[in-house]
PDB file of N, CA and C in Angstrom:
ATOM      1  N   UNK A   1      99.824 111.307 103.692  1.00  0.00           N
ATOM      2  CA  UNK A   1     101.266 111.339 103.907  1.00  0.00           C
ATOM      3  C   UNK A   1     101.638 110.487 105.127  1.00  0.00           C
ATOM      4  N   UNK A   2     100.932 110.659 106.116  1.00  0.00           N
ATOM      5  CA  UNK A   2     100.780 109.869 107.622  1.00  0.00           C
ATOM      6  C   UNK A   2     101.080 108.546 106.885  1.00  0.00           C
ATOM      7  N   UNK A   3      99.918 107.837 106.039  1.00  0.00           N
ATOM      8  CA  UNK A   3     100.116 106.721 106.021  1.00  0.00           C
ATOM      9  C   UNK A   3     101.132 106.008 104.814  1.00  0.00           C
ATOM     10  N   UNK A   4     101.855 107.021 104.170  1.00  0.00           N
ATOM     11  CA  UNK A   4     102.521 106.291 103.110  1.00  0.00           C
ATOM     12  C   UNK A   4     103.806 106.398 104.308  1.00  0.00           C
ATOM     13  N   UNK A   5     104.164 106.911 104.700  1.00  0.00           N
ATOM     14  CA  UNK A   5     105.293 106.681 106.253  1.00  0.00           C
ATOM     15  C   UNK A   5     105.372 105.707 106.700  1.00  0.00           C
ATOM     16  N   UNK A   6     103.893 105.830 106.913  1.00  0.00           N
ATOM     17  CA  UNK A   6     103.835 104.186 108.107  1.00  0.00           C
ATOM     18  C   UNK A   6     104.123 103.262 107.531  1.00  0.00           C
ATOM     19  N   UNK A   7     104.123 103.129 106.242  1.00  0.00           N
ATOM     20  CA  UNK A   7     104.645 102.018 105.369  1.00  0.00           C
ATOM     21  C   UNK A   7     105.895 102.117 105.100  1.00  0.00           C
ATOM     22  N   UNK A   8     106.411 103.278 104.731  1.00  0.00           N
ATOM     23  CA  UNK A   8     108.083 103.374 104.870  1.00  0.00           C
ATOM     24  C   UNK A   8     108.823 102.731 105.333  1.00  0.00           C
ATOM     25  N   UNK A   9     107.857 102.663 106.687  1.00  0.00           N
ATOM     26  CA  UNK A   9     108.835 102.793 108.114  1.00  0.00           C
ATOM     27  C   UNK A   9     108.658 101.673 109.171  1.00  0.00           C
ATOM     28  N   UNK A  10     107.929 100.608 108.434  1.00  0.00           N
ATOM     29  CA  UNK A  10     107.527  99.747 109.512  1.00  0.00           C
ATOM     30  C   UNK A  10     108.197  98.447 109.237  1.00  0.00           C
ATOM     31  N   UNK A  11     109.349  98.904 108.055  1.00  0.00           N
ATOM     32  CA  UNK A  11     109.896  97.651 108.328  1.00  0.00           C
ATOM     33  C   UNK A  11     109.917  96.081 107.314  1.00  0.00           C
ATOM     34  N   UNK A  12     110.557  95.155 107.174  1.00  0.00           N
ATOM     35  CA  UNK A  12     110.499  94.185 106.403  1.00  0.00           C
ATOM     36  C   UNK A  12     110.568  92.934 107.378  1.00  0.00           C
ATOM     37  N   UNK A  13     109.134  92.025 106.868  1.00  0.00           N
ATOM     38  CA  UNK A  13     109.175  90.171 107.623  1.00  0.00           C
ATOM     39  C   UNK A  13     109.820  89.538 106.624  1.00  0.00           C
ATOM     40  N   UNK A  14     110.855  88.876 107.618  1.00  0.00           N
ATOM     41  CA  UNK A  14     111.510  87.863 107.252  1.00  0.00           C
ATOM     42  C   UNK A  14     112.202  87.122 108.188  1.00  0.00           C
ATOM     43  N   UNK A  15     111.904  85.338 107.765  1.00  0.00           N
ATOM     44  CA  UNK A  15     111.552  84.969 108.656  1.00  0.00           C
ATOM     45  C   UNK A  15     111.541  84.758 109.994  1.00  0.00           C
ATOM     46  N   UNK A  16     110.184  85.203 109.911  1.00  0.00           N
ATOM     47  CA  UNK A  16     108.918  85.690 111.117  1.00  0.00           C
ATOM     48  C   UNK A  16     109.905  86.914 111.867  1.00  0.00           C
ATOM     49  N   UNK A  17     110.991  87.561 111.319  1.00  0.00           N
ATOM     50  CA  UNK A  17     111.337  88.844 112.309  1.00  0.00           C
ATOM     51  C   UNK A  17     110.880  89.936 111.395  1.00  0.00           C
ATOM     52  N   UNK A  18     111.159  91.119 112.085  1.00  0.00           N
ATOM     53  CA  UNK A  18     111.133  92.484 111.808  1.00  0.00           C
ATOM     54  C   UNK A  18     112.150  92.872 111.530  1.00  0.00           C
ATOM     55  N   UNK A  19     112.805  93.121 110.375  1.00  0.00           N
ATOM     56  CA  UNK A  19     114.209  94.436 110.098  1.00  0.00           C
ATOM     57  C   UNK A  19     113.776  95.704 109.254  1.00  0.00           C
ATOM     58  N   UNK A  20     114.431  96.511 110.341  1.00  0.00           N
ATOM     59  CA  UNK A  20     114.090  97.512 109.663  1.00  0.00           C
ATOM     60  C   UNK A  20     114.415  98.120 108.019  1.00  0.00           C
ATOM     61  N   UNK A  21     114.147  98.934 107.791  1.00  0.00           N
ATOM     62  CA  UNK A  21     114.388  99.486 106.288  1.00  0.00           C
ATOM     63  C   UNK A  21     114.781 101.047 106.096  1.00  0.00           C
ATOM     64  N   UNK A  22     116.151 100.422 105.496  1.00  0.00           N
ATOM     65  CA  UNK A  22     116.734 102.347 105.356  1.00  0.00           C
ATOM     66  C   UNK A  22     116.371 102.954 104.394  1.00  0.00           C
ATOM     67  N   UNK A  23     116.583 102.272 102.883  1.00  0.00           N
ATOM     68  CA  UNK A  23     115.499 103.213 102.361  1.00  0.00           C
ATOM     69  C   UNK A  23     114.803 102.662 100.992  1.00  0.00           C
ATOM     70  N   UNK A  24     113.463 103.615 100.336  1.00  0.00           N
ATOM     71  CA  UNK A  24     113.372 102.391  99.873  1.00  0.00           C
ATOM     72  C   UNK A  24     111.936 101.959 100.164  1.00  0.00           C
ATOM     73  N   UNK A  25     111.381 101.205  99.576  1.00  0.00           N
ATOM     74  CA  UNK A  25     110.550 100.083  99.659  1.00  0.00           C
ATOM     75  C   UNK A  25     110.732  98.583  99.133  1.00  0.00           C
ATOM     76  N   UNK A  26     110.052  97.675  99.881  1.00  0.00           N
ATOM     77  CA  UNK A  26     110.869  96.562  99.266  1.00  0.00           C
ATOM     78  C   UNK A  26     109.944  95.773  97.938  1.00  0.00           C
ATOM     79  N   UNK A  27     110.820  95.315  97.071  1.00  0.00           N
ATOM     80  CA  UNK A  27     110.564  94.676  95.982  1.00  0.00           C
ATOM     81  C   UNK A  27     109.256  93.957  96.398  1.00  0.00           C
ATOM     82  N   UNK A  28     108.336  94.222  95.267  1.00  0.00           N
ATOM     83  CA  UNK A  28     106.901  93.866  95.294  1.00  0.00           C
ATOM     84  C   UNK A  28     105.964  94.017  96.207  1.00  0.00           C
ATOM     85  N   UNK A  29     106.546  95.249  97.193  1.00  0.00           N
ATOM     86  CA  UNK A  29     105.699  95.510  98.132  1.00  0.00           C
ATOM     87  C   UNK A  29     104.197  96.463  97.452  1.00  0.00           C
ATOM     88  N   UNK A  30     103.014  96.714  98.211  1.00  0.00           N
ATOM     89  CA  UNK A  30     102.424  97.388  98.101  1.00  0.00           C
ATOM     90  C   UNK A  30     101.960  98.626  97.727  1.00  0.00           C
ATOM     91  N   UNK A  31     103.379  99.536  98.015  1.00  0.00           N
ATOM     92  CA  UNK A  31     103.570 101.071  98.191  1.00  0.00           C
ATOM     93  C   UNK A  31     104.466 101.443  96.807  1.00  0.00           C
ATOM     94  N   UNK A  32     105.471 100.129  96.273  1.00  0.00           N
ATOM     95  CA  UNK A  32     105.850 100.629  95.230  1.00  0.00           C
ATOM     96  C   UNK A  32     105.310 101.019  93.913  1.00  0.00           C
ATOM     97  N   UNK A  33     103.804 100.155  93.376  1.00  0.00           N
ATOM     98  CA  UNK A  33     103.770 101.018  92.465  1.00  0.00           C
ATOM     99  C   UNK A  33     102.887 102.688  92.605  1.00  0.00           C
ATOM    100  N   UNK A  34     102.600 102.364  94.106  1.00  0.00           N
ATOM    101  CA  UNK A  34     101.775 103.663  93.975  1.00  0.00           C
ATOM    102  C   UNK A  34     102.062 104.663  93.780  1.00  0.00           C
ATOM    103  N   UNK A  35     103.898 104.626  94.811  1.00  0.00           N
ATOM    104  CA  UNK A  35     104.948 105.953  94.707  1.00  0.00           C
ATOM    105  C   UNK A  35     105.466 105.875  93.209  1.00  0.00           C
ATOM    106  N   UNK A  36     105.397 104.892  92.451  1.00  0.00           N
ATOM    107  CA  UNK A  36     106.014 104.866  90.994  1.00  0.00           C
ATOM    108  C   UNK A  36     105.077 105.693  90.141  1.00  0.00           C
ATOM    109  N   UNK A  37     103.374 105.364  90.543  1.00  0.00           N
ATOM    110  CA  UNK A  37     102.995 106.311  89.757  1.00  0.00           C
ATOM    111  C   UNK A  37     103.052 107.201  89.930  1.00  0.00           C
ATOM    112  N   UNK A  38     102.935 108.100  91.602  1.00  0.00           N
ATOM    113  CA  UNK A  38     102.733 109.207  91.434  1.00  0.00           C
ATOM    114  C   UNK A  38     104.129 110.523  91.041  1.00  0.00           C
ATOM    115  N   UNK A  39     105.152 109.909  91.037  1.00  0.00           N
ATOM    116  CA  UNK A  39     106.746 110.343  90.861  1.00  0.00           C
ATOM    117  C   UNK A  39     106.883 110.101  89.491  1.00  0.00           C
ATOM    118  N   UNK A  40     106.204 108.862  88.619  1.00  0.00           N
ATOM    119  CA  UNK A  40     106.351 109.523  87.203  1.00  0.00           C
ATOM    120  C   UNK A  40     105.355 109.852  86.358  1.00  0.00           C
ATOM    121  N   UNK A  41     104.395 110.285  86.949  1.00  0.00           N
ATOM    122  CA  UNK A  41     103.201 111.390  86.266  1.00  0.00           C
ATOM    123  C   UNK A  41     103.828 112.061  85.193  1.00  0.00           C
ATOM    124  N   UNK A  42     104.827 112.688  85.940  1.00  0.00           N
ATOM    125  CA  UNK A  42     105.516 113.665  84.819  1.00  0.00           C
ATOM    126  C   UNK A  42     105.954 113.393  83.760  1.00  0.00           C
ATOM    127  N   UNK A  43     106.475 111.876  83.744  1.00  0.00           N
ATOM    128  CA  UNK A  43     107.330 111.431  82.512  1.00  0.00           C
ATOM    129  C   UNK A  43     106.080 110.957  81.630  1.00  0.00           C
ATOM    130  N   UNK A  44     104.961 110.215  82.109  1.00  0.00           N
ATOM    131  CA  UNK A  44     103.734 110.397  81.290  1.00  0.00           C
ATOM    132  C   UNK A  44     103.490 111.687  80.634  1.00  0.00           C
ATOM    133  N   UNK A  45     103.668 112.630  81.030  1.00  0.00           N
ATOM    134  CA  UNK A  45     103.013 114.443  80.927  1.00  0.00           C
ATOM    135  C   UNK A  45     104.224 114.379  79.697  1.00  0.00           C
ATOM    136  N   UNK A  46     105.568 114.130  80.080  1.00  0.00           N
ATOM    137  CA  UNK A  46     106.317 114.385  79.139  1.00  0.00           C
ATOM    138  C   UNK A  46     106.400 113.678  77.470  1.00  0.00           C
ATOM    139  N   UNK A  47     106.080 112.613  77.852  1.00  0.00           N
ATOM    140  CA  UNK A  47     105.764 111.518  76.669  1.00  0.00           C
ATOM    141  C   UNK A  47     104.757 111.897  75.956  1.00  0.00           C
ATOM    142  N   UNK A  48     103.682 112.042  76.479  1.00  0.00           N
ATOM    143  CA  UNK A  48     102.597 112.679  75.862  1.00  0.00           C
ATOM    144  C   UNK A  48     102.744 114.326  74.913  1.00  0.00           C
ATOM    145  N   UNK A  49     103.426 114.738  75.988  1.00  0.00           N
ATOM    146  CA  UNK A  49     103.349 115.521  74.828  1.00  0.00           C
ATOM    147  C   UNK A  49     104.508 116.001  73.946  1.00  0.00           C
ATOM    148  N   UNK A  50     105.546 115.197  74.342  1.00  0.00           N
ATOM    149  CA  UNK A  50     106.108 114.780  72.693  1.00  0.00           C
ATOM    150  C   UNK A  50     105.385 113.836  71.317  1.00  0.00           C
ATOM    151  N   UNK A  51     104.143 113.378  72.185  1.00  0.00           N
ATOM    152  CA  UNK A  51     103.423 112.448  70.850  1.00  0.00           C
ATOM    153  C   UNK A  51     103.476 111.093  70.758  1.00  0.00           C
ATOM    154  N   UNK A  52     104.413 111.012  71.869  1.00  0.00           N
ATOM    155  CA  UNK A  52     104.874 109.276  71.985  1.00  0.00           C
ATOM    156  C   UNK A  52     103.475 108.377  72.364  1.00  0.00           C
ATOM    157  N   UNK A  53     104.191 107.174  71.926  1.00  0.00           N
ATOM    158  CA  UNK A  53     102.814 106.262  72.587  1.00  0.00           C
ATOM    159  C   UNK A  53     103.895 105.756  73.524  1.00  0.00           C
ATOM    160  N   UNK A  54     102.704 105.057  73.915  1.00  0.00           N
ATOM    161  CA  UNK A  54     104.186 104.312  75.293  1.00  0.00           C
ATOM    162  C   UNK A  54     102.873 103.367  76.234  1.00  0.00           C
ATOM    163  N   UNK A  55     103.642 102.739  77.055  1.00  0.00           N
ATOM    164  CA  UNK A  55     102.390 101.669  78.025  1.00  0.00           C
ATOM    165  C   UNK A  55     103.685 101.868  79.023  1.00  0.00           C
ATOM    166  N   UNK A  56     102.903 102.174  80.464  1.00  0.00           N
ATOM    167  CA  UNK A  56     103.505 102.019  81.647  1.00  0.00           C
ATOM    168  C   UNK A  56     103.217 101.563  83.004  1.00  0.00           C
ATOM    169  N   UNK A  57     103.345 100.744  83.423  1.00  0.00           N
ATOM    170  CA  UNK A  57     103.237  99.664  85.142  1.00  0.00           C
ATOM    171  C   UNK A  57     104.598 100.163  85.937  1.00  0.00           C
ATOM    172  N   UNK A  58     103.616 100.978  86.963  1.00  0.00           N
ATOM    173  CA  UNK A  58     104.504 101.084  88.112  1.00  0.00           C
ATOM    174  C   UNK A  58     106.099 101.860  87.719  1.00  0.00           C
ATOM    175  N   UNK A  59     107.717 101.246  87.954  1.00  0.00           N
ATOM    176  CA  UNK A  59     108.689 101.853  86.904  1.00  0.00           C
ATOM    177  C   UNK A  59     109.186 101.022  85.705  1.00  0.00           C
ATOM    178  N   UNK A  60     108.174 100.312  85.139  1.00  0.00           N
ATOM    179  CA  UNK A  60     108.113  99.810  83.622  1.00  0.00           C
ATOM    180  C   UNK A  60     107.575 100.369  82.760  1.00  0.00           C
ATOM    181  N   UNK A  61     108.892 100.699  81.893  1.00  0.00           N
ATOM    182  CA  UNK A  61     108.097 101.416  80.621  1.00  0.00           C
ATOM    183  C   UNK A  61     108.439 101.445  79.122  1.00  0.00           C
ATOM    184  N   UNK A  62     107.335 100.762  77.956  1.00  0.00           N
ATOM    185  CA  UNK A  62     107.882 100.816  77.202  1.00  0.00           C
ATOM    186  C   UNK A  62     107.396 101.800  76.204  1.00  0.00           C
ATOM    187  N   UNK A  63     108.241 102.247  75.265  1.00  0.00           N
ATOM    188  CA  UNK A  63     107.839 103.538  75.039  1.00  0.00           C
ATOM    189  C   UNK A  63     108.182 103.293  72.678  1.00  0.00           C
ATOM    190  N   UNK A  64     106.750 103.298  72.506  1.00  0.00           N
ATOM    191  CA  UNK A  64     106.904 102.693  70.513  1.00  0.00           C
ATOM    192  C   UNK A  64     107.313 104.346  70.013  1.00  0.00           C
ATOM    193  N   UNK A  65     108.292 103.960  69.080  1.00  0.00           N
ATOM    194  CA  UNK A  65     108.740 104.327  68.405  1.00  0.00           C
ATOM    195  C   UNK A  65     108.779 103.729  66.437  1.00  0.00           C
ATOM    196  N   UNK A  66     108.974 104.265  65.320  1.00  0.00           N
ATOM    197  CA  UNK A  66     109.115 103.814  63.965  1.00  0.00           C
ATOM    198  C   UNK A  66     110.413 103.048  63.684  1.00  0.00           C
ATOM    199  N   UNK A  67     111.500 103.700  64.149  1.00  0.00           N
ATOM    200  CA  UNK A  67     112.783 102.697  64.144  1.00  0.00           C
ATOM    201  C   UNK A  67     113.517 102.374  64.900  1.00  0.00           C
ATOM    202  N   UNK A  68     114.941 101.971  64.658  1.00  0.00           N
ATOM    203  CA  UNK A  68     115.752 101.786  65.787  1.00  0.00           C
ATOM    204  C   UNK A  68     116.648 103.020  66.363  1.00  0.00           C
ATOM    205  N   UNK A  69     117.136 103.561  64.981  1.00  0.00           N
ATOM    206  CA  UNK A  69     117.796 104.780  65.306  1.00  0.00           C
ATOM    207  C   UNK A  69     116.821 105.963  65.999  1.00  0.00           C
ATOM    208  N   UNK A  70     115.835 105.993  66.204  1.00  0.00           N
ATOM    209  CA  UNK A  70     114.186 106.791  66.726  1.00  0.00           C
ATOM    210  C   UNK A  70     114.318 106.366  68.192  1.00  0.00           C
ATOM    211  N   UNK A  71     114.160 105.392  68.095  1.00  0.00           N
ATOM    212  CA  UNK A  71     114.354 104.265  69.674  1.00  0.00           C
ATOM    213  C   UNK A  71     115.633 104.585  70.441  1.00  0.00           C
ATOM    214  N   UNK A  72     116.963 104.761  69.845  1.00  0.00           N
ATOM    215  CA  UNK A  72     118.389 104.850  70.601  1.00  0.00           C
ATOM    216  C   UNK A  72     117.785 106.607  70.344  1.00  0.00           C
ATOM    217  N   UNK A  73     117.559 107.266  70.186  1.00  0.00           N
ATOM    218  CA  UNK A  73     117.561 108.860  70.203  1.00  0.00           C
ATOM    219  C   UNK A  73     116.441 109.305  71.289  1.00  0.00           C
ATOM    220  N   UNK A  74     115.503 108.159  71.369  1.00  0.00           N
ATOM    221  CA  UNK A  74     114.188 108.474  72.646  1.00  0.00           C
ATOM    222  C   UNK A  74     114.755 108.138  73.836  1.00  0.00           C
ATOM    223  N   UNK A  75     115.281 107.229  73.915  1.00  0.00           N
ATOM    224  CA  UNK A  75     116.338 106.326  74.875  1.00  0.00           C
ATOM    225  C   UNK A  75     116.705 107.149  75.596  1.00  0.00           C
ATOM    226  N   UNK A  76     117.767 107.696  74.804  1.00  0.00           N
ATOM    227  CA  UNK A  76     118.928 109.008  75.425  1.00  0.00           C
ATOM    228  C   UNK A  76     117.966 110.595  75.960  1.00  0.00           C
ATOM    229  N   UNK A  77     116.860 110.936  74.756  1.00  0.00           N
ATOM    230  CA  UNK A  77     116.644 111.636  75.434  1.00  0.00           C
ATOM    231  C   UNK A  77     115.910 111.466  76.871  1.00  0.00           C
ATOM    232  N   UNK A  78     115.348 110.320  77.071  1.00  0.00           N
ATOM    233  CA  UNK A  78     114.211 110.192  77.992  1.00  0.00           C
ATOM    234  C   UNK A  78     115.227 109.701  79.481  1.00  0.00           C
ATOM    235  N   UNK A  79     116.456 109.186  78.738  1.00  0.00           N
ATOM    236  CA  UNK A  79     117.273 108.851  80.159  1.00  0.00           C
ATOM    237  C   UNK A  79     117.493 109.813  80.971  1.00  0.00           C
ATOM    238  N   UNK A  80     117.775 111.132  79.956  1.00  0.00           N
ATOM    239  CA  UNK A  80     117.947 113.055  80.272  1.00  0.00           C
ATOM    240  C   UNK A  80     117.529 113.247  81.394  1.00  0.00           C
ATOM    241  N   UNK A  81     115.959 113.163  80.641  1.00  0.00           N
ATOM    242  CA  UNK A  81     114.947 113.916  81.559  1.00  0.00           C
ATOM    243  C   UNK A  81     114.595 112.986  82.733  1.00  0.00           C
ATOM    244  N   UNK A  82     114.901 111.719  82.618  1.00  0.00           N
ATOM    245  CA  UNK A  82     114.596 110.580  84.152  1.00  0.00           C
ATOM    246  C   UNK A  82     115.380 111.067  85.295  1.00  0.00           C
ATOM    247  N   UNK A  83     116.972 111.296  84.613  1.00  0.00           N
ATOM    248  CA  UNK A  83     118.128 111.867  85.489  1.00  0.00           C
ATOM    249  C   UNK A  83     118.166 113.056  86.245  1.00  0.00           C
ATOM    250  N   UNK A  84     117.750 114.064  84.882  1.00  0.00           N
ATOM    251  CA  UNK A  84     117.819 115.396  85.587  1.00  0.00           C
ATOM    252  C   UNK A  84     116.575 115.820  86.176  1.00  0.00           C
ATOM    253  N   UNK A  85     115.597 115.688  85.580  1.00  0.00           N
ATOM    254  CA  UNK A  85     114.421 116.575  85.727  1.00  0.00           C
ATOM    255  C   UNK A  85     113.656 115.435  86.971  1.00  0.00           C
ATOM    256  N   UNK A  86     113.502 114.619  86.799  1.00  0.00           N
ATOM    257  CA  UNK A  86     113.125 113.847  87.662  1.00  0.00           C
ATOM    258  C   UNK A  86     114.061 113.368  89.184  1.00  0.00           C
ATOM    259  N   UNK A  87     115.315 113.571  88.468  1.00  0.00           N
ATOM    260  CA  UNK A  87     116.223 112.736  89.929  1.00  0.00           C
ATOM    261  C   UNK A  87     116.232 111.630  89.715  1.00  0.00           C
ATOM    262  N   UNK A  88     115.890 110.839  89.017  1.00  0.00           N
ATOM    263  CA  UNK A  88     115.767 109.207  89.488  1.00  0.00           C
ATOM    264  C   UNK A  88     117.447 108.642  88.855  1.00  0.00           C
ATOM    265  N   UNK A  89     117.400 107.477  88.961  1.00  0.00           N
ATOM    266  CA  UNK A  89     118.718 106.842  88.473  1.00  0.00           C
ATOM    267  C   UNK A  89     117.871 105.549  87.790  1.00  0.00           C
ATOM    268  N   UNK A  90     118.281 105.845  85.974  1.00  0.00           N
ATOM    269  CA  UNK A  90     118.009 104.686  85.190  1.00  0.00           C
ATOM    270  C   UNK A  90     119.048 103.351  85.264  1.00  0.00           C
ATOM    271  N   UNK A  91     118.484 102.317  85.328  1.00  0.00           N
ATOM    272  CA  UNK A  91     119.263 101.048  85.400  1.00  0.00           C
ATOM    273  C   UNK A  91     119.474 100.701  84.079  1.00  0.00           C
ATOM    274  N   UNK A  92     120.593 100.986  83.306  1.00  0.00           N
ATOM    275  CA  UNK A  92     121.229 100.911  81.933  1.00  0.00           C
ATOM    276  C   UNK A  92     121.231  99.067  81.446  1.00  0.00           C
ATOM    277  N   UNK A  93     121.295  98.460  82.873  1.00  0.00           N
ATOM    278  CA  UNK A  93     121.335  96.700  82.300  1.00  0.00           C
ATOM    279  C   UNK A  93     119.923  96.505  81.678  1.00  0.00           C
ATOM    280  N   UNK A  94     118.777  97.412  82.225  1.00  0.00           N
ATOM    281  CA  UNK A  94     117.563  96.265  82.057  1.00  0.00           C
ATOM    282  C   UNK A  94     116.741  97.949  80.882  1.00  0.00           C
ATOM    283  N   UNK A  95     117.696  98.449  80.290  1.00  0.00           N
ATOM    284  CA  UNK A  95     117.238  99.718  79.329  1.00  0.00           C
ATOM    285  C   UNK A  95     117.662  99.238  78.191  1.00  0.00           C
ATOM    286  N   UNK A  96     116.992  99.406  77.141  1.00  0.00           N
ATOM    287  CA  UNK A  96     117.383  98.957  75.567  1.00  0.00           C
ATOM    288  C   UNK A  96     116.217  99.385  74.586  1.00  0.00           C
ATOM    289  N   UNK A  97     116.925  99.419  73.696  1.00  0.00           N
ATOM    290  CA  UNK A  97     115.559  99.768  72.001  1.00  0.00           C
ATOM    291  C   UNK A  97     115.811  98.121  71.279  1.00  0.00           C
ATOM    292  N   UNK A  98     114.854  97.574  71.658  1.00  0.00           N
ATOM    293  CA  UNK A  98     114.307  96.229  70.754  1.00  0.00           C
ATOM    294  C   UNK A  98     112.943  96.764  70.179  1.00  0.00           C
ATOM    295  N   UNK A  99     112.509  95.233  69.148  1.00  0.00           N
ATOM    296  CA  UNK A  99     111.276  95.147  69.011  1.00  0.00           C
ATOM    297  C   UNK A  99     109.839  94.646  70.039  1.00  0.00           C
ATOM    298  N   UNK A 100     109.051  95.029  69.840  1.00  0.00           N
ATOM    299  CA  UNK A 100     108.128  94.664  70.541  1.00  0.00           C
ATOM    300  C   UNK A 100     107.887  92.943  70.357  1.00  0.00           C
ATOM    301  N   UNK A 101     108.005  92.321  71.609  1.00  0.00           N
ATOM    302  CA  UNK A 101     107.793  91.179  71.716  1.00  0.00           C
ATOM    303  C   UNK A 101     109.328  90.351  71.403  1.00  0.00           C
ATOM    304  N   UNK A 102     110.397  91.173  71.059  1.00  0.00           N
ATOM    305  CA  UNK A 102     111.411  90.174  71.184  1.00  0.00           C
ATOM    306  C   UNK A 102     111.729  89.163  72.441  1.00  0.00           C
ATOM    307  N   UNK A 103     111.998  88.378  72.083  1.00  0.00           N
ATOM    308  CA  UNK A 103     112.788  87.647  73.363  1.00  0.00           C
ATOM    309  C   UNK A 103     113.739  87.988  74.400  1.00  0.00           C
ATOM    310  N   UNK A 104     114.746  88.778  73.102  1.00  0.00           N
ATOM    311  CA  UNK A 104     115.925  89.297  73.903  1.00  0.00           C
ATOM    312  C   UNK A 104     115.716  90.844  74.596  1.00  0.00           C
ATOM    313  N   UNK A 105     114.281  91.051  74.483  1.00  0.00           N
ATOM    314  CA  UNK A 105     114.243  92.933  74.746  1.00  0.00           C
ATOM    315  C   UNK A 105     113.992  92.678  76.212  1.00  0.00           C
ATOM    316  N   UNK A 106     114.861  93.368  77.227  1.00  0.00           N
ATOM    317  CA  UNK A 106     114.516  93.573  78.700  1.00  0.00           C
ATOM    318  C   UNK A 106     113.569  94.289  79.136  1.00  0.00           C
ATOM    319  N   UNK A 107     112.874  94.460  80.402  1.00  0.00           N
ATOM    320  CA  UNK A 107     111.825  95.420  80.626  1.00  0.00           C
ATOM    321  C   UNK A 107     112.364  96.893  80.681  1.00  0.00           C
ATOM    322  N   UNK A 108     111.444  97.776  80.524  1.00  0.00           N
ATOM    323  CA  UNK A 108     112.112  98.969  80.535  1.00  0.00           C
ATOM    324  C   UNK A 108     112.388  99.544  79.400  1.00  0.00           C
ATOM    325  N   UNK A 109     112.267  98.580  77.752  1.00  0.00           N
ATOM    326  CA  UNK A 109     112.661  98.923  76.560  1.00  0.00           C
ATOM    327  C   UNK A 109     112.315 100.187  75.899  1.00  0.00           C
ATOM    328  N   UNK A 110     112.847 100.107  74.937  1.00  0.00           N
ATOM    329  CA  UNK A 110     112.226 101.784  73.921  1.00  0.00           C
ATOM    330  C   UNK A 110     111.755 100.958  72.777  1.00  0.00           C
ATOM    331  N   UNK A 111     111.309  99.752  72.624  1.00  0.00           N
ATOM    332  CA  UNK A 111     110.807  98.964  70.822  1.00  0.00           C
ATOM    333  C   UNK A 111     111.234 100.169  70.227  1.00  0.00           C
ATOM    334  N   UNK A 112     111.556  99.234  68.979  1.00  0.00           N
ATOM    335  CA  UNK A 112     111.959 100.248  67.358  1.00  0.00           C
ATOM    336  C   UNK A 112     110.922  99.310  66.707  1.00  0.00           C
TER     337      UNK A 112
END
């Protein structure tokens, strides 16, 4: 705990200064996917045992489903449980049910 602080709290280089950081970790730092995994364990625990398959990095996640209407119904429920049960706040721009490997599917998808 000591040392995930010290990382909290020590701050962002840029260039060559120190500013501090209110909250947060910064984009592609070190500490983010570690706190990503260990804060969504649960949503693994939860996926699983609804039966889902799913592949997840850090807070990327895509989660297979059989269709589209399957995909907009996992979507919603899984936004639920991100919101409530977890606390977190889903980013609705980069959330969607595409196919796997579309072009147009953002990270974060539900594939149908």
């Amino acid at each position: 705990m000591k040392l995930i602080r010290a990382f909290l709290t020590a701050g962002v280089l840029e260039g060559g200064l120190v500013s501090p950081v209110d909250e947060g970790t910064p984009q592609g730092g070190p500490l983010s996917p570690l706190l990503s995994n260990l804060v969504l364990d649960e949503l693994d625990q939860e996926l699983e045992r609804r039966g889902h398959g799913f592949a997840r990095y850090a807070d990327d996640c895509n989660i297979y489903v059989g269709s589209e209407p399957a995909g907009q119904r996992v979507k919603a429920s899984i936004t639920r449980f991100i919101t409530r049960r977890l606390k977190l706040k889903v980013n609705e721009s980069k959330s969607a049910v595409a196919r796997p490997g579309a072009a147009d599917a953002p990270s974060g998808c539900v594939p149908a």
